[in-house]
Protein backbone atom coordinates (compact mmCIF):
# COMPACT_ATOMS: atom_id res chain seq x y z
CA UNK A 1 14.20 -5.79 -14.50
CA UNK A 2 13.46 -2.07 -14.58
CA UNK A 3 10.39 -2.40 -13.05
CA UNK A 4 11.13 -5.43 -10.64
CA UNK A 5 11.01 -3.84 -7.21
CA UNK A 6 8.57 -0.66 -8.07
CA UNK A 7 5.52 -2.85 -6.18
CA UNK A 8 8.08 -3.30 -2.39
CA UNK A 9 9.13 0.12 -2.34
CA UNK A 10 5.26 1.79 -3.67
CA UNK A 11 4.03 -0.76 -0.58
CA UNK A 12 6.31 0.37 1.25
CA UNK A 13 5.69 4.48 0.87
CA UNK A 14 2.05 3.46 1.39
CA UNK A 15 2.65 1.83 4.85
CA UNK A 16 4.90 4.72 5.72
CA UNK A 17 2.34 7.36 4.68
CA UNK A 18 -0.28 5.50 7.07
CA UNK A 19 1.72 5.61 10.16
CA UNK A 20 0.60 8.79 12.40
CA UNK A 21 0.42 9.70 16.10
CA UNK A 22 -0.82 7.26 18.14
CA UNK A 23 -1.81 9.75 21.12
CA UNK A 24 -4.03 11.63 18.54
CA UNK A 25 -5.32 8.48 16.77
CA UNK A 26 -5.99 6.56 19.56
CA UNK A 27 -5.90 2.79 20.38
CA UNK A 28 -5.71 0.21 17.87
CA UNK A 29 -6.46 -3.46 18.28
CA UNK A 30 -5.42 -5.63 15.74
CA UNK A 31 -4.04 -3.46 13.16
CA UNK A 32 -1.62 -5.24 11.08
CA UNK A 33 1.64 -3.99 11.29
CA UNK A 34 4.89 -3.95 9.09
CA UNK A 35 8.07 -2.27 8.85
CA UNK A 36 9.27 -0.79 5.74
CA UNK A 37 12.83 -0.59 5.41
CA UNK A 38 13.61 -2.40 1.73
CA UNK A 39 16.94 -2.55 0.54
CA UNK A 40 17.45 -2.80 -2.97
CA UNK A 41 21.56 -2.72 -3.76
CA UNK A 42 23.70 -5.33 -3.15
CA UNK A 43 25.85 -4.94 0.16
CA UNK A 44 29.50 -5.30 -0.34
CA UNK A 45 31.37 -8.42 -0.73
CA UNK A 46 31.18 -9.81 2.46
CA UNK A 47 28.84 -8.13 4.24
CA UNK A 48 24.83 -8.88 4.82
CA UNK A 49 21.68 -7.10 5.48
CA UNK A 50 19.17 -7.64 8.17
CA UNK A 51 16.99 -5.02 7.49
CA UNK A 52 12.87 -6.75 7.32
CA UNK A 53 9.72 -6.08 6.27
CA UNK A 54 7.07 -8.19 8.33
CA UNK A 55 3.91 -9.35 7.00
CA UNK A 56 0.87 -8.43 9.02
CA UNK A 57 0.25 -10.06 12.23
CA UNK A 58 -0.26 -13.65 12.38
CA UNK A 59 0.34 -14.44 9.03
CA UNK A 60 3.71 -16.70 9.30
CA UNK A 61 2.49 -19.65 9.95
CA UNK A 62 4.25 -22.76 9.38
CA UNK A 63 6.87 -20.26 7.58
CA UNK A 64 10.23 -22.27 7.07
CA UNK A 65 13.09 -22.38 4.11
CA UNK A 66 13.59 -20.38 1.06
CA UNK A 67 10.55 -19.50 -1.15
CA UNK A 68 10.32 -20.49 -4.94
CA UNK A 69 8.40 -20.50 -8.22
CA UNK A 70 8.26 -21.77 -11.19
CA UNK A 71 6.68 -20.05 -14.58
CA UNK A 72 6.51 -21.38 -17.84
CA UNK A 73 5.90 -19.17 -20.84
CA UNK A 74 5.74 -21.00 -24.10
CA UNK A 75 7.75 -23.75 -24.17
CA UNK A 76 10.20 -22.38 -21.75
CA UNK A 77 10.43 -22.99 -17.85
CA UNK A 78 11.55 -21.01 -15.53
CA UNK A 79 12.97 -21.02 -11.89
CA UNK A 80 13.02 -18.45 -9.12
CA UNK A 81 13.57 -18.39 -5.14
CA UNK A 82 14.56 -16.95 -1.96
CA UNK A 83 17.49 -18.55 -1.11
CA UNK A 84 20.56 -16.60 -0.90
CA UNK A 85 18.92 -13.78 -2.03
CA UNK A 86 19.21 -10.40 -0.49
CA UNK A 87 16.00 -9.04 -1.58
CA UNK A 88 13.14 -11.20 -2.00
CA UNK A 89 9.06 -11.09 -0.77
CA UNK A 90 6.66 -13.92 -0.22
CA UNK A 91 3.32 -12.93 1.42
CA UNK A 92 0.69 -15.08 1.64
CA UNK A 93 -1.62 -12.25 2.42
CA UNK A 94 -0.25 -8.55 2.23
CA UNK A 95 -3.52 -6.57 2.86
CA UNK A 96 -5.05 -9.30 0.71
CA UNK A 97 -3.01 -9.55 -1.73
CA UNK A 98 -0.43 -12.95 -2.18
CA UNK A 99 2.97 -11.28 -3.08
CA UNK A 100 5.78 -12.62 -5.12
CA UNK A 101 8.76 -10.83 -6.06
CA UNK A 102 11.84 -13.77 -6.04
CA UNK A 103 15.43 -13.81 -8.24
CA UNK A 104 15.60 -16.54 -11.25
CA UNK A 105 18.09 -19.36 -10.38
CA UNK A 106 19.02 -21.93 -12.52
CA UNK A 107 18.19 -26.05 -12.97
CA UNK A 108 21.34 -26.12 -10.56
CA UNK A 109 19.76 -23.63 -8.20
CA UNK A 110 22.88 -20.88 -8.57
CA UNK A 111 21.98 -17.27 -9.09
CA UNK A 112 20.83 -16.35 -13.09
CA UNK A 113 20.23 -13.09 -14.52
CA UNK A 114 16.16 -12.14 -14.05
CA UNK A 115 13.70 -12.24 -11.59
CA UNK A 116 9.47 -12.84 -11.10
CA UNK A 117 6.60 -10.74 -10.22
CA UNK A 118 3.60 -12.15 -9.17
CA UNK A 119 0.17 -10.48 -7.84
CA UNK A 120 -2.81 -12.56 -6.88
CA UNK A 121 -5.89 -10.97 -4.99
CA UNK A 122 -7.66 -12.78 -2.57
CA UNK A 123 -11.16 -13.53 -3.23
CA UNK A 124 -13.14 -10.06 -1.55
CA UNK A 125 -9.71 -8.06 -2.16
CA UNK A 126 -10.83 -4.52 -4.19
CA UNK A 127 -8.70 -3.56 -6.66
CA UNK A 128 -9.57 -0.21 -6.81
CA UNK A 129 -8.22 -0.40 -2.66
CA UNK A 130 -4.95 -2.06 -3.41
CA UNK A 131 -4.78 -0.63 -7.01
CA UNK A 132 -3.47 -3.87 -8.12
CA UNK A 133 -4.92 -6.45 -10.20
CA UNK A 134 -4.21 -10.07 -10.63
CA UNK A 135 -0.41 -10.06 -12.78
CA UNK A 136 2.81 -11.61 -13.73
CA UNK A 137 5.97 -10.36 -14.92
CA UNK A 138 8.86 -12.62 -15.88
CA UNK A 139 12.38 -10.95 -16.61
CA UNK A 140 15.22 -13.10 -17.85
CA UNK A 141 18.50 -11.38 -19.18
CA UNK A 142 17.09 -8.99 -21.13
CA UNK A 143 13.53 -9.42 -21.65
CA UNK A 144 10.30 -9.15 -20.10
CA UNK A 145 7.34 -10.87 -20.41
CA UNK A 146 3.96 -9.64 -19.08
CA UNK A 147 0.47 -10.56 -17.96
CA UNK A 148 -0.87 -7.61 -16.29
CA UNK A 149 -4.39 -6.16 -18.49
CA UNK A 150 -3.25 -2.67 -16.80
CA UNK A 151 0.08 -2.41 -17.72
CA UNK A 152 1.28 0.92 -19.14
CA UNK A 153 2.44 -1.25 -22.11
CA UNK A 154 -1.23 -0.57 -23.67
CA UNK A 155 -1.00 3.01 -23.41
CA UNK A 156 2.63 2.50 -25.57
CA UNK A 157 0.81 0.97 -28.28
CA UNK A 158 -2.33 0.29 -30.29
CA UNK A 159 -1.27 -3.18 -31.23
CA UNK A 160 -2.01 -4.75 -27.91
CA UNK A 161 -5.85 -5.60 -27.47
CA UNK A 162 -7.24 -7.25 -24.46
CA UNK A 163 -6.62 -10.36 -23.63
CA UNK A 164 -2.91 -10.54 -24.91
CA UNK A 165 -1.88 -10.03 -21.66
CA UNK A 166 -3.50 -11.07 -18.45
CA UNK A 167 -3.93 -13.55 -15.99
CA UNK A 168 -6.23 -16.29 -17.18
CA UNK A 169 -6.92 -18.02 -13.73
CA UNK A 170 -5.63 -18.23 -10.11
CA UNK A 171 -5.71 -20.48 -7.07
CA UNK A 172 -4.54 -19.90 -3.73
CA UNK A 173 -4.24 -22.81 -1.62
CA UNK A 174 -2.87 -21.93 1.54
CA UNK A 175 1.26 -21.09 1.24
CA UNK A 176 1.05 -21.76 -2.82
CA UNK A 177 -0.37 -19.70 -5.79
CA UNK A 178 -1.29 -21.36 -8.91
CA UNK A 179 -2.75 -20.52 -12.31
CA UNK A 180 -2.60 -19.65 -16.25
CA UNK A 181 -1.57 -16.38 -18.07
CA UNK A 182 -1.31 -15.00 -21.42
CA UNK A 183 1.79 -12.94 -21.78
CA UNK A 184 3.01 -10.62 -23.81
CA UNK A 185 7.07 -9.80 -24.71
CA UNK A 186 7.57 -6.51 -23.70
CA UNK A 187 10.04 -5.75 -25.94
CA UNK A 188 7.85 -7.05 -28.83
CA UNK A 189 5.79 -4.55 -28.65
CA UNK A 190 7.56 -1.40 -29.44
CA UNK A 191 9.68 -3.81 -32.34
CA UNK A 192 5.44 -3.04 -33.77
CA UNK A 193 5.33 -6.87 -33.84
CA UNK A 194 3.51 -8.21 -31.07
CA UNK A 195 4.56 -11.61 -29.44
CA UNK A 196 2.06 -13.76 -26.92
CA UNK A 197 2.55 -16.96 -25.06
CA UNK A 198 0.25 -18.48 -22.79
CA UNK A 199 1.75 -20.45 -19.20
CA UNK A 200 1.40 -21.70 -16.31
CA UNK A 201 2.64 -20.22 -13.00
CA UNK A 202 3.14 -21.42 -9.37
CA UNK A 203 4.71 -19.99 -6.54
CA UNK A 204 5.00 -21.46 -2.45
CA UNK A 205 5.88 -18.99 -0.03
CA UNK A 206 8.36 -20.59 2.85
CA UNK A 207 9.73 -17.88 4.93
CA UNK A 208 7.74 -14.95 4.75
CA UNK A 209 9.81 -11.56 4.20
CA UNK A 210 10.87 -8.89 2.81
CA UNK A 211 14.37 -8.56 3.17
């Protein structure tokens, strides 16, 4: 999970490095606003952490219980959510971009070793503006799977060709994202013996926060 929280805290320095003087700037109506305090450690036994990030204005909405997804890749499912979790993001629309970053549980719903990834643009969202593309990455124990056609995994090798690892479609309805993916095993690739597996992936965002 090496890579798990890079897109919070890079959102994060971005919202930071926006803020500026509001005497010299002006009046601003409507700007969306969010704080960016993201805690990525586990407090002591014990203790909790309160410190949020807010999605922009307005866009809680019917926002209630934990968050969760499910992925599939291959034959194998897999299960991810909010609840209980000290860090965890579900954003229906982040500067136009639906953002999931949730911890795996398991079938029980207790706390398992991994966590999910997902990116999904909204239809009239520039990549080159959020420098983000439609993506997925899965970690459980100690592997990764990917489906992100920018990924620095194709600079890392010449094995990987396009279309081994991508998002094949997505669908945001409202508080859910849904689609397919072709992924690739991270580790895999630098074993010089490149693994795929196509999947499904959905996610439904309940409380909204990052946290």
């Amino acid at each position: 999970m090496k890579r798990f929280w890079t897109y919070s805290i890079a959102v994060a320095l971005v919202v930071a490095g926006c803020g500026g003087d509001a005497a010299n700037d002006g009046p601003v109506d409507d700007a969306p606003s969010a704080t960016t305090e993201l805690v990525t450690t586990q407090p002591p036994q014990g203790e909790t952490n309160s410190d949020t990030t807010i999605a922009p204005a307005g866009d809680d909405s019917d926002a209630s219980g934990p968050s969760s997804a499910t992925v599939t890749v291959g034959d194998q499912t897999y299960h991810f959510s909010s609840e209980g979790a000290v860090v965890a993001q579900c954003l229906t629309d982040f500067f136009g971009v639906f953002s999931v970053q949730l911890l795996r549980v398991d079938e029980s719903g207790a706390s398992a070793d991994g966590g999910v990834r997902i990116v999904a643009l909204h239809e009239g969202t520039d990549p080159a503006v959020v420098d983000e593309v439609n993506s997925i990455e899965v970690s459980v124990d100690d592997e990764d799977w990917i489906a992100d056609e920018a990924d620095s995994i194709f600079t890392a090798s010449d094995l990987l060709e396009p279309g081994m690892s991508q998002v094949d479609s997505v669908e945001i309805d409202g508080r859910t994202v849904r689609g397919t993916a072709t992924f690739v095993r991270e580790n895999s690739v630098y074993a010089g013996d490149v693994e795929t597996a196509t999947g499904t992936f959905e996610a439904t965002c309940g409380e909204e926060r990052t946290s």
